[in-house]
PDB file of N, CA and C in Angstrom:
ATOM      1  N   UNK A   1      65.197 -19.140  62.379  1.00  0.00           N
ATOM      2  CA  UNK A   1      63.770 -18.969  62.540  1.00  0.00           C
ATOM      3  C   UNK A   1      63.479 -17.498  62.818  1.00  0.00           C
ATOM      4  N   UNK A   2      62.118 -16.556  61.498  1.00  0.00           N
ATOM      5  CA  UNK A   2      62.410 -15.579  62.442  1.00  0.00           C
ATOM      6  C   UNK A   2      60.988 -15.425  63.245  1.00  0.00           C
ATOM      7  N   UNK A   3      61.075 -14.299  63.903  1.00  0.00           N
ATOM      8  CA  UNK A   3      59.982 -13.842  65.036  1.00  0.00           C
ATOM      9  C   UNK A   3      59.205 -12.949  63.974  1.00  0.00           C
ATOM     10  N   UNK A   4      58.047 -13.177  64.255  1.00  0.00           N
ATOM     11  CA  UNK A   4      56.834 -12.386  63.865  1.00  0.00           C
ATOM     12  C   UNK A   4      55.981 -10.995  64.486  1.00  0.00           C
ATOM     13  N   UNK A   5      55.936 -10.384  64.234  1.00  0.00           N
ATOM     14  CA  UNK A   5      55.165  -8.785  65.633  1.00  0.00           C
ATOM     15  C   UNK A   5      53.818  -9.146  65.189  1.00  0.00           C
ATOM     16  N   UNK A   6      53.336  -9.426  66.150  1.00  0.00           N
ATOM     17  CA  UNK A   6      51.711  -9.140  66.048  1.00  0.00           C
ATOM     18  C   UNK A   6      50.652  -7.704  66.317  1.00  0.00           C
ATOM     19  N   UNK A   7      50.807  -7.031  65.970  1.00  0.00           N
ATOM     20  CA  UNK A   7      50.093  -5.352  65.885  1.00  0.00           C
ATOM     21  C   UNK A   7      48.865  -5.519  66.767  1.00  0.00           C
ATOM     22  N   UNK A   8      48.647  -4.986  67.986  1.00  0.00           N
ATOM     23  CA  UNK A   8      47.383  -4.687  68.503  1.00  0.00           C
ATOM     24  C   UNK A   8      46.948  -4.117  67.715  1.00  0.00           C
ATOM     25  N   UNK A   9      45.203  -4.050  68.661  1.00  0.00           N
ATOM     26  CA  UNK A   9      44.559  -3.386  67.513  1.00  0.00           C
ATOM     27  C   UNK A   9      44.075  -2.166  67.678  1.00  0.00           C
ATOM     28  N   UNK A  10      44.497  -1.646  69.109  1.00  0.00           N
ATOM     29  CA  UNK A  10      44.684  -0.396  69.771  1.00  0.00           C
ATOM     30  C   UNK A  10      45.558   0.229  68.812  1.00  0.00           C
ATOM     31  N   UNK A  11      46.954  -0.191  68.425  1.00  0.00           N
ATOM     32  CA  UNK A  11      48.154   0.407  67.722  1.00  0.00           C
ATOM     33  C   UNK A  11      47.302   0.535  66.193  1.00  0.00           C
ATOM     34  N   UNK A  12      47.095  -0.310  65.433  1.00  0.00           N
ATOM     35  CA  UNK A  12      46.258  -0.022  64.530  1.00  0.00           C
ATOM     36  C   UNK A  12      45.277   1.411  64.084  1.00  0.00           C
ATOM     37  N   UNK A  13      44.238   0.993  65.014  1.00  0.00           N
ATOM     38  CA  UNK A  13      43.272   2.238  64.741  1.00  0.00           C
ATOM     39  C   UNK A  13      43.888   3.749  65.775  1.00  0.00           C
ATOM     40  N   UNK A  14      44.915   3.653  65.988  1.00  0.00           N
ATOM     41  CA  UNK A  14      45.503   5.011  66.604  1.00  0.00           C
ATOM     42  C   UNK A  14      46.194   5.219  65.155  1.00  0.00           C
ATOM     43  N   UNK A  15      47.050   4.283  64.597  1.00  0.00           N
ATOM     44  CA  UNK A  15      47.171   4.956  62.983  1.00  0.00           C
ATOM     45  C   UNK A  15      46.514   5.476  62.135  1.00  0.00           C
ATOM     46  N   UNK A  16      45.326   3.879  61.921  1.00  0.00           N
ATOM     47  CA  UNK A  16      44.143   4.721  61.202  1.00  0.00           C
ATOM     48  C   UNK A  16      43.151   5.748  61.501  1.00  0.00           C
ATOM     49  N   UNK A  17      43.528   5.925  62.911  1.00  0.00           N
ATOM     50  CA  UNK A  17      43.176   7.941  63.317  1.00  0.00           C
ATOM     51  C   UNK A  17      43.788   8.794  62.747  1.00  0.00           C
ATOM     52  N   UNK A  18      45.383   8.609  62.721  1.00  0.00           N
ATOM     53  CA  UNK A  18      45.810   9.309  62.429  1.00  0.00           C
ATOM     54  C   UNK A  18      46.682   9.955  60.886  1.00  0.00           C
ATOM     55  N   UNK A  19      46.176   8.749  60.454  1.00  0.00           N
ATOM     56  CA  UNK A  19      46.267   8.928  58.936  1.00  0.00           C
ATOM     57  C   UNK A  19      44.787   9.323  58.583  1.00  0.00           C
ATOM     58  N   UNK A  20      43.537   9.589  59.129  1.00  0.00           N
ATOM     59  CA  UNK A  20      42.350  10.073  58.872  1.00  0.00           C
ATOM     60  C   UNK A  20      42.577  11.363  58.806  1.00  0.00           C
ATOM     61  N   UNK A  21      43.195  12.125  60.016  1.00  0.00           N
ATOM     62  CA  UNK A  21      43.711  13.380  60.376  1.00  0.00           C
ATOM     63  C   UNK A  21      44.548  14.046  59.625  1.00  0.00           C
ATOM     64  N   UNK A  22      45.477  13.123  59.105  1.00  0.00           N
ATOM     65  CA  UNK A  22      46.262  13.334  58.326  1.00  0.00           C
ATOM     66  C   UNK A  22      45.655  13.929  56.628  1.00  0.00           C
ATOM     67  N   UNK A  23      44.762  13.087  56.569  1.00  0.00           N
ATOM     68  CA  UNK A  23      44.203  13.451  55.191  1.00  0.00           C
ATOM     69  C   UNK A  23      43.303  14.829  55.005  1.00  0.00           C
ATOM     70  N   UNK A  24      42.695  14.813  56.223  1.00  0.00           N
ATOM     71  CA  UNK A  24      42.107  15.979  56.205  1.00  0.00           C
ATOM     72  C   UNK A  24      42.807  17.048  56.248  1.00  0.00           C
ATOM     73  N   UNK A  25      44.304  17.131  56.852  1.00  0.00           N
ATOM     74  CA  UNK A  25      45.155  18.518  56.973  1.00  0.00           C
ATOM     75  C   UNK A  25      45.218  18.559  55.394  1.00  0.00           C
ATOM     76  N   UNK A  26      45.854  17.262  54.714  1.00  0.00           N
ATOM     77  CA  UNK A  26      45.796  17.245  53.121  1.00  0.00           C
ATOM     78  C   UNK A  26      44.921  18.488  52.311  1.00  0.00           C
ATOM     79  N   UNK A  27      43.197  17.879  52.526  1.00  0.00           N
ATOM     80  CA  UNK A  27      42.228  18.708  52.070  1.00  0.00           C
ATOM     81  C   UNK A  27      42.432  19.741  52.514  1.00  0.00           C
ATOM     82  N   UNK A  28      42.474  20.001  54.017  1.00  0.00           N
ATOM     83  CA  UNK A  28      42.769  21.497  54.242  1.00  0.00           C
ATOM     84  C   UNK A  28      43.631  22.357  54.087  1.00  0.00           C
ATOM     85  N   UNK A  29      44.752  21.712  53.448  1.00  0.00           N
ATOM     86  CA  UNK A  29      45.624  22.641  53.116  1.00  0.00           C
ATOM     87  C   UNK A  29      45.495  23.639  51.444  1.00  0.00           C
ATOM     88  N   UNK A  30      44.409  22.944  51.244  1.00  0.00           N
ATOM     89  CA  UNK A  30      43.514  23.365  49.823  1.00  0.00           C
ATOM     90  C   UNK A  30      42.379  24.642  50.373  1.00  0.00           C
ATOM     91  N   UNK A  31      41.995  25.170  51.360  1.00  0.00           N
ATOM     92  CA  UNK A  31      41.050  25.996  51.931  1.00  0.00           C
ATOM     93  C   UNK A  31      41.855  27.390  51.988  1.00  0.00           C
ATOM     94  N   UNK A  32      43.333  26.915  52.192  1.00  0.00           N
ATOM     95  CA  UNK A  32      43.810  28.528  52.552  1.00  0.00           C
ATOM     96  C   UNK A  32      44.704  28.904  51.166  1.00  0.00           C
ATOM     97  N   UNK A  33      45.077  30.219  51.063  1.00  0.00           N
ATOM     98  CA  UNK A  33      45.960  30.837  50.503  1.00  0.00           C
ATOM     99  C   UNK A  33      47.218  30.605  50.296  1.00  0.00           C
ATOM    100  N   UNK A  34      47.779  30.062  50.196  1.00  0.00           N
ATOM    101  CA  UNK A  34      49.221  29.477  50.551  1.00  0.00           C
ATOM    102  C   UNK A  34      49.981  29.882  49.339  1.00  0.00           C
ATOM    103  N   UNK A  35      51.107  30.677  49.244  1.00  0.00           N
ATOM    104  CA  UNK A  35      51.819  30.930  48.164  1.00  0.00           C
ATOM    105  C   UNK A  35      51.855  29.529  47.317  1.00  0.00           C
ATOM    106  N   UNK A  36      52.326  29.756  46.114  1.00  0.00           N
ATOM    107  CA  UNK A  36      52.611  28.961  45.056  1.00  0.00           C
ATOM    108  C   UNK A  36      53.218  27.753  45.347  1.00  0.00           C
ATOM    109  N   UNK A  37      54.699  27.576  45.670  1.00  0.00           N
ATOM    110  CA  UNK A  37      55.343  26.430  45.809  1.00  0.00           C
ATOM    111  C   UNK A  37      54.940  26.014  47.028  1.00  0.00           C
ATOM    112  N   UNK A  38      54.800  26.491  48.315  1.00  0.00           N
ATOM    113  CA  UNK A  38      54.667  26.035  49.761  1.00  0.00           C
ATOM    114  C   UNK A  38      53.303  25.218  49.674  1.00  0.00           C
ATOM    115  N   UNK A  39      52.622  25.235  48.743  1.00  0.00           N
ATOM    116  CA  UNK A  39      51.358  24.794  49.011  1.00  0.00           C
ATOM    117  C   UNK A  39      51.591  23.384  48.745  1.00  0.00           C
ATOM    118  N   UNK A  40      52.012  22.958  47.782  1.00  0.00           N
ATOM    119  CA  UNK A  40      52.360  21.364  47.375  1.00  0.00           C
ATOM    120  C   UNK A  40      53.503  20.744  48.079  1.00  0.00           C
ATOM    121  N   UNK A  41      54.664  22.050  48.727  1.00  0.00           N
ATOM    122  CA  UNK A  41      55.794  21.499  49.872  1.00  0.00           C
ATOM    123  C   UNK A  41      54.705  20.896  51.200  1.00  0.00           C
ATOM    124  N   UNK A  42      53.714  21.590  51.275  1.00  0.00           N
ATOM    125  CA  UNK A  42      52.710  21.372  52.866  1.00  0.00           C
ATOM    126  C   UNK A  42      51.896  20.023  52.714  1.00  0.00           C
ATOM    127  N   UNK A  43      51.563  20.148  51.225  1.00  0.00           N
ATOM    128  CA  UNK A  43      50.728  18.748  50.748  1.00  0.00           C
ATOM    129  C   UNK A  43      51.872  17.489  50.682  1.00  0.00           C
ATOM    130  N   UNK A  44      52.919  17.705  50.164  1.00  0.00           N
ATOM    131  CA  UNK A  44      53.720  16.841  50.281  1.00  0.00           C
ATOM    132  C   UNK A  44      54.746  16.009  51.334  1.00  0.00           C
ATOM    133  N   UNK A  45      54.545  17.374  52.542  1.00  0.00           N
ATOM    134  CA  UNK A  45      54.992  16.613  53.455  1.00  0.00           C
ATOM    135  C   UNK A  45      54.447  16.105  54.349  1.00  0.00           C
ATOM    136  N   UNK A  46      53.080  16.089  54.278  1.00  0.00           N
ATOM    137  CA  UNK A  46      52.112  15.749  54.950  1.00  0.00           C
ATOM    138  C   UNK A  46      51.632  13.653  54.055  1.00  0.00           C
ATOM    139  N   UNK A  47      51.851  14.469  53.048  1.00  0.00           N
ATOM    140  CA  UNK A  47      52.098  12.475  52.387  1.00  0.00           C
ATOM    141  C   UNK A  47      53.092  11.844  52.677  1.00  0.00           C
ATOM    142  N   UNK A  48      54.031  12.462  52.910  1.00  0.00           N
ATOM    143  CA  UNK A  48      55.621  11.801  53.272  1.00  0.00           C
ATOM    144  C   UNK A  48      55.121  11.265  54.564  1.00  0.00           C
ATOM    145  N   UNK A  49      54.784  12.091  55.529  1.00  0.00           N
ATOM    146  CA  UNK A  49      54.041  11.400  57.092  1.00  0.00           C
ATOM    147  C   UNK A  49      53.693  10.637  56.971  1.00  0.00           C
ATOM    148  N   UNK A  50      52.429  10.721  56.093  1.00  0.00           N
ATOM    149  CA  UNK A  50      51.507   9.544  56.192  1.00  0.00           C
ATOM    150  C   UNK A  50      52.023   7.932  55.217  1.00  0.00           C
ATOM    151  N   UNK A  51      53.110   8.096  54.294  1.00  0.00           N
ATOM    152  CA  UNK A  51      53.848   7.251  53.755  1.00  0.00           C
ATOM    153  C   UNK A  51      54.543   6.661  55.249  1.00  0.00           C
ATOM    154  N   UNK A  52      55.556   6.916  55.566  1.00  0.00           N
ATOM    155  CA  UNK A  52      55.991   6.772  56.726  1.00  0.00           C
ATOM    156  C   UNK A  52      55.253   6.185  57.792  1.00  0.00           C
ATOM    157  N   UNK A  53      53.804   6.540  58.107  1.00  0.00           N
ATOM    158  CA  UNK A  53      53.001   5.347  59.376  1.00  0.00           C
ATOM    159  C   UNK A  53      52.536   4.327  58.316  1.00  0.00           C
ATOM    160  N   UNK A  54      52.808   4.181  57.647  1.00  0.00           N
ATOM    161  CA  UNK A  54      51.972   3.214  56.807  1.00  0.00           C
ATOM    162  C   UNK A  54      53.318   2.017  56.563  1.00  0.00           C
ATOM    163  N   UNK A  55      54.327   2.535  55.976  1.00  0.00           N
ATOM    164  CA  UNK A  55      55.567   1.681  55.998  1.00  0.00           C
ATOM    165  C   UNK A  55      55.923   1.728  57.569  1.00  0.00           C
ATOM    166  N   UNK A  56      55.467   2.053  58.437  1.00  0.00           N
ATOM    167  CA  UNK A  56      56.230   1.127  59.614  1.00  0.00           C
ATOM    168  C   UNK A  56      55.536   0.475  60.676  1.00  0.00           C
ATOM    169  N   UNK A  57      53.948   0.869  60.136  1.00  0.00           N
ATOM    170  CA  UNK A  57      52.737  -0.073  61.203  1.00  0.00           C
ATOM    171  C   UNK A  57      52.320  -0.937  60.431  1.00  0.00           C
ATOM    172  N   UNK A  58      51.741  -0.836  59.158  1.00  0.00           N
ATOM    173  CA  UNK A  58      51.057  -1.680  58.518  1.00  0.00           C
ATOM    174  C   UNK A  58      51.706  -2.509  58.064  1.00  0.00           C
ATOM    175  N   UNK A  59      53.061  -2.192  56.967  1.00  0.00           N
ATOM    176  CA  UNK A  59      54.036  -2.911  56.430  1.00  0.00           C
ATOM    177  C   UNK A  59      55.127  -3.708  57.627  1.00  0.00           C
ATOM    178  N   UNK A  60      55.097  -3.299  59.364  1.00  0.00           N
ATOM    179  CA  UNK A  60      55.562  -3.706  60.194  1.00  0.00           C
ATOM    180  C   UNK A  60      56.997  -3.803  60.028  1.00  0.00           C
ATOM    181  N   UNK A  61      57.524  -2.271  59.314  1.00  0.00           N
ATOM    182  CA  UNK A  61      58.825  -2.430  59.095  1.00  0.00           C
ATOM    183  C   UNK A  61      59.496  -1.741  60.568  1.00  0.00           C
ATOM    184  N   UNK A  62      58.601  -1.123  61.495  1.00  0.00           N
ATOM    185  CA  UNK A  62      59.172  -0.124  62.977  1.00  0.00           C
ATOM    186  C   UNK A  62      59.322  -1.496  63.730  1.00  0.00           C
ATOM    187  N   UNK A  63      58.859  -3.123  63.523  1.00  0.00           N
ATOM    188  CA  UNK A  63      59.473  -4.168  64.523  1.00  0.00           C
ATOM    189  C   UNK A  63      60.014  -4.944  63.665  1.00  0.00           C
ATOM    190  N   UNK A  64      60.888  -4.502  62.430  1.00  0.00           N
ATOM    191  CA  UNK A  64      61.328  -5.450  61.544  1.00  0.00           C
ATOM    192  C   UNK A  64      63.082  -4.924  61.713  1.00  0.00           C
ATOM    193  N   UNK A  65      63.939  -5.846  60.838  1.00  0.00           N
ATOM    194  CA  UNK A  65      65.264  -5.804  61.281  1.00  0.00           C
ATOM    195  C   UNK A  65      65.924  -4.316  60.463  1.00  0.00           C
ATOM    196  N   UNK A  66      66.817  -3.686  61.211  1.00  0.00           N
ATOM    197  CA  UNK A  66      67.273  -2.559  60.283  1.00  0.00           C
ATOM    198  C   UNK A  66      67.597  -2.467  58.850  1.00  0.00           C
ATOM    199  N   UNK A  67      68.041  -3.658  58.372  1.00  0.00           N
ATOM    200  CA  UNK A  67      68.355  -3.853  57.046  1.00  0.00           C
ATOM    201  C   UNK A  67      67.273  -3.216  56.134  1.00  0.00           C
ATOM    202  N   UNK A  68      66.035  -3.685  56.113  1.00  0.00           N
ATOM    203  CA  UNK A  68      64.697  -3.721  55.614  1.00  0.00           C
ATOM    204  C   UNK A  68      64.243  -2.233  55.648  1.00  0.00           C
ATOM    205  N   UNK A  69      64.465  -1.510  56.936  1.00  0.00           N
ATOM    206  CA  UNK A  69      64.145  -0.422  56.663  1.00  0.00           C
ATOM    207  C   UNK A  69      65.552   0.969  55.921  1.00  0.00           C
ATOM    208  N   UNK A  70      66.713   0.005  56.074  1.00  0.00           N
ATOM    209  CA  UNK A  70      67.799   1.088  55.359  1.00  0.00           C
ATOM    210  C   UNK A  70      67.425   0.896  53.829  1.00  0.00           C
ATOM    211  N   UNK A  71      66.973  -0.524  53.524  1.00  0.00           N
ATOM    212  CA  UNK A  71      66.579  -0.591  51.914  1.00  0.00           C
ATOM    213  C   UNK A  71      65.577   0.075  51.950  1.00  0.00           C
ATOM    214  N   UNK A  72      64.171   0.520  52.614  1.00  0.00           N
ATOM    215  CA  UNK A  72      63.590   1.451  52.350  1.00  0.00           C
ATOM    216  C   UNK A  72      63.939   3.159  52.082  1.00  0.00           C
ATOM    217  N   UNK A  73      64.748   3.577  53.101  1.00  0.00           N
ATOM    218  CA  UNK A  73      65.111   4.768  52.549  1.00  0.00           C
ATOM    219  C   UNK A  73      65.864   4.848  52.077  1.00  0.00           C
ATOM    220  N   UNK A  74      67.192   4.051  51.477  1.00  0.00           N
ATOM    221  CA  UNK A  74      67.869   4.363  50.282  1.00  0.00           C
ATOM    222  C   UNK A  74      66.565   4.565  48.931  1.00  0.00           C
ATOM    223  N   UNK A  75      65.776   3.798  48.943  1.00  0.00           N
ATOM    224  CA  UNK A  75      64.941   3.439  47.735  1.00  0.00           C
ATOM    225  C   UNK A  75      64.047   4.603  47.388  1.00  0.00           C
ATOM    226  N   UNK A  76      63.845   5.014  48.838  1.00  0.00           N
ATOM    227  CA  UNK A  76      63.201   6.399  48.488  1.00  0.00           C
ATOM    228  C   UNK A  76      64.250   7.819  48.574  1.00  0.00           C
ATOM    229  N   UNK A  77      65.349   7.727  48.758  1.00  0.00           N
ATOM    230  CA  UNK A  77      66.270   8.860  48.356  1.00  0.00           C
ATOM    231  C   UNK A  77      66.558   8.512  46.793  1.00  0.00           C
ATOM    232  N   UNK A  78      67.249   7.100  46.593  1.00  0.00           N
ATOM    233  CA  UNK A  78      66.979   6.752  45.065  1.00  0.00           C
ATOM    234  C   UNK A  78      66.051   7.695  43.761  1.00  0.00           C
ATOM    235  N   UNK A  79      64.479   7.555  44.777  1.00  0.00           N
ATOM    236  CA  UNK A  79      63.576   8.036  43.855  1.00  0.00           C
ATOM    237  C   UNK A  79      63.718   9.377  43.870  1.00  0.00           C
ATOM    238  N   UNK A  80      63.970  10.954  45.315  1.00  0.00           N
ATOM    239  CA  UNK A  80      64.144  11.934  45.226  1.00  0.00           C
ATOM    240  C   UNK A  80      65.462  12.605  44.440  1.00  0.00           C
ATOM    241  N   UNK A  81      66.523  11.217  44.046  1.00  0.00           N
ATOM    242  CA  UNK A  81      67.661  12.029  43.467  1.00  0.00           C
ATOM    243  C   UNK A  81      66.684  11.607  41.806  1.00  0.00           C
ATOM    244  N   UNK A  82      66.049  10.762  41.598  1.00  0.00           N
ATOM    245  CA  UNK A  82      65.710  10.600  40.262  1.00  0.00           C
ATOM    246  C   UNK A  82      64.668  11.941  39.942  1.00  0.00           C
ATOM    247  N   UNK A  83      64.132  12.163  40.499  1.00  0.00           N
ATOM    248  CA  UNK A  83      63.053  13.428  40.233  1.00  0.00           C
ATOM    249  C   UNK A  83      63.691  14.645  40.564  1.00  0.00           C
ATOM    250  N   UNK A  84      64.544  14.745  41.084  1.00  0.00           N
ATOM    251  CA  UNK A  84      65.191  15.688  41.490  1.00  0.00           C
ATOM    252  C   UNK A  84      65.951  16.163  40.018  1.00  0.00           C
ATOM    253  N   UNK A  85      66.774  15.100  39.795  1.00  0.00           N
ATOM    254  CA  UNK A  85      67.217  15.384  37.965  1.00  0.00           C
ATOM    255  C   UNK A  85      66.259  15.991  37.310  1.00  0.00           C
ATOM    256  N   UNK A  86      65.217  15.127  37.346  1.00  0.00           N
ATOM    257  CA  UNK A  86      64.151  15.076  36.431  1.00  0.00           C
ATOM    258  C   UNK A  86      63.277  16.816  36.233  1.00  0.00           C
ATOM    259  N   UNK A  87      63.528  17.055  37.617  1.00  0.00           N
ATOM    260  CA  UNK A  87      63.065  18.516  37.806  1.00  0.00           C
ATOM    261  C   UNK A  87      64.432  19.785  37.130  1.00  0.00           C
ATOM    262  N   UNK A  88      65.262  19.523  37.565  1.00  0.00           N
ATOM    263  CA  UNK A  88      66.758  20.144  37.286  1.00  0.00           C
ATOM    264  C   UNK A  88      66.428  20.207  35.724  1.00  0.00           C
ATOM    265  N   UNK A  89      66.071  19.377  34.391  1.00  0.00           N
ATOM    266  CA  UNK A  89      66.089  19.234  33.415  1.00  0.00           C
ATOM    267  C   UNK A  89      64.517  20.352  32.805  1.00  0.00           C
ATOM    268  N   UNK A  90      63.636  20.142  33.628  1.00  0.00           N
ATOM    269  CA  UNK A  90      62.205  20.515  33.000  1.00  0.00           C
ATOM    270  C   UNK A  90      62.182  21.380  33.678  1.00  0.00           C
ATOM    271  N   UNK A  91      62.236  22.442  34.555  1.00  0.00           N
ATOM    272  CA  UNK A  91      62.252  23.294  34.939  1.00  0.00           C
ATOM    273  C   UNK A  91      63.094  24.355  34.572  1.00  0.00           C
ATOM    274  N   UNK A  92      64.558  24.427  33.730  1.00  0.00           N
ATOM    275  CA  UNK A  92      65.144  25.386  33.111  1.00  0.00           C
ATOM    276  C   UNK A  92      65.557  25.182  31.698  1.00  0.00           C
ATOM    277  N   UNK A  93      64.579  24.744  31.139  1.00  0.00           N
ATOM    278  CA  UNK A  93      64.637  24.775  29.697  1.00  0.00           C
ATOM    279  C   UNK A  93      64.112  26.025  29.363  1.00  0.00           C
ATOM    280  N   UNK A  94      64.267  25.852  27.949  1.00  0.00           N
ATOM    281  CA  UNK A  94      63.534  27.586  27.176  1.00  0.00           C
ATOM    282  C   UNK A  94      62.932  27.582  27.091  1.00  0.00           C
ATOM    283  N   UNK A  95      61.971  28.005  26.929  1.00  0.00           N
ATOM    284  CA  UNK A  95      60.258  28.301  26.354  1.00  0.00           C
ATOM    285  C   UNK A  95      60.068  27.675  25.295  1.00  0.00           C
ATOM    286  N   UNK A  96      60.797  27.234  24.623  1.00  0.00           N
ATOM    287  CA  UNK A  96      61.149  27.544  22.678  1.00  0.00           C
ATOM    288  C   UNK A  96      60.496  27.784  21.953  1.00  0.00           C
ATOM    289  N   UNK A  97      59.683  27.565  20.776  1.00  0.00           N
ATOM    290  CA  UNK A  97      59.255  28.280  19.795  1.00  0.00           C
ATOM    291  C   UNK A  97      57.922  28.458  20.073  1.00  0.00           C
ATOM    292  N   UNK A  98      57.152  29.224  19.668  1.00  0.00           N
ATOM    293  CA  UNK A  98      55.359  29.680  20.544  1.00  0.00           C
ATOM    294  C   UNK A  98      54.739  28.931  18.689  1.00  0.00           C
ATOM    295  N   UNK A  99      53.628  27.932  19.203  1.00  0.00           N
ATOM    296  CA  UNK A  99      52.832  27.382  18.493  1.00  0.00           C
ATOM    297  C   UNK A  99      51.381  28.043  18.018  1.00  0.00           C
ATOM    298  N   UNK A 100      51.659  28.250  16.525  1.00  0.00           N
ATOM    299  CA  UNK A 100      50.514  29.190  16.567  1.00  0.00           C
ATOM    300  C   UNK A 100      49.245  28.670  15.889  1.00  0.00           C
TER     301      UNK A 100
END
């Protein structure tokens, strides 16, 4: 039999504060200057956060059994070694021929 977590609703809307907050650093990280690559590293790790309260309050994987959450981050290293190729491949190709 298993046990169920029931989520206050205090715990709740302290997430959905803080994934509000969260979104706005998002937008704001669009207001400043930010070199080239750092700007989408700042946007992106700021989604990774907010991925992260979402898989472990809402999806209730932070009172669920370890298994559940090791299949989560294998699944998402899975996906960073797949794009990771994926980048390795499209990022040092040639230019090749200019279309005129």
């Amino acid at each position: 039999m298993s046990t169920h977590h029931i989520s206050t609703l205090a715990t709740l809307m302290s997430v959905a504060a803080a994934l509000l907050v969260l979104t706005f650093f998002t937008v704001a990280v669009t207001w400043f200057d930010i070199p080239a690559p750092f700007d989408v590293i700042a946007a992106m790790a700021i989604a990774i956060v907010k991925a992260a309260l979402v898989a472990m309050f809402f999806m209730n994987l932070y009172w669920d059994t370890r298994f559940n959450s090791i299949v989560l981050l294998l699944s998402v290293l899975f996906l960073v070694i797949f794009i990771s190729i994926t980048l390795l491949d499209t990022l040092f190709r040639d230019a090749g021929l200019p279309i005129y």
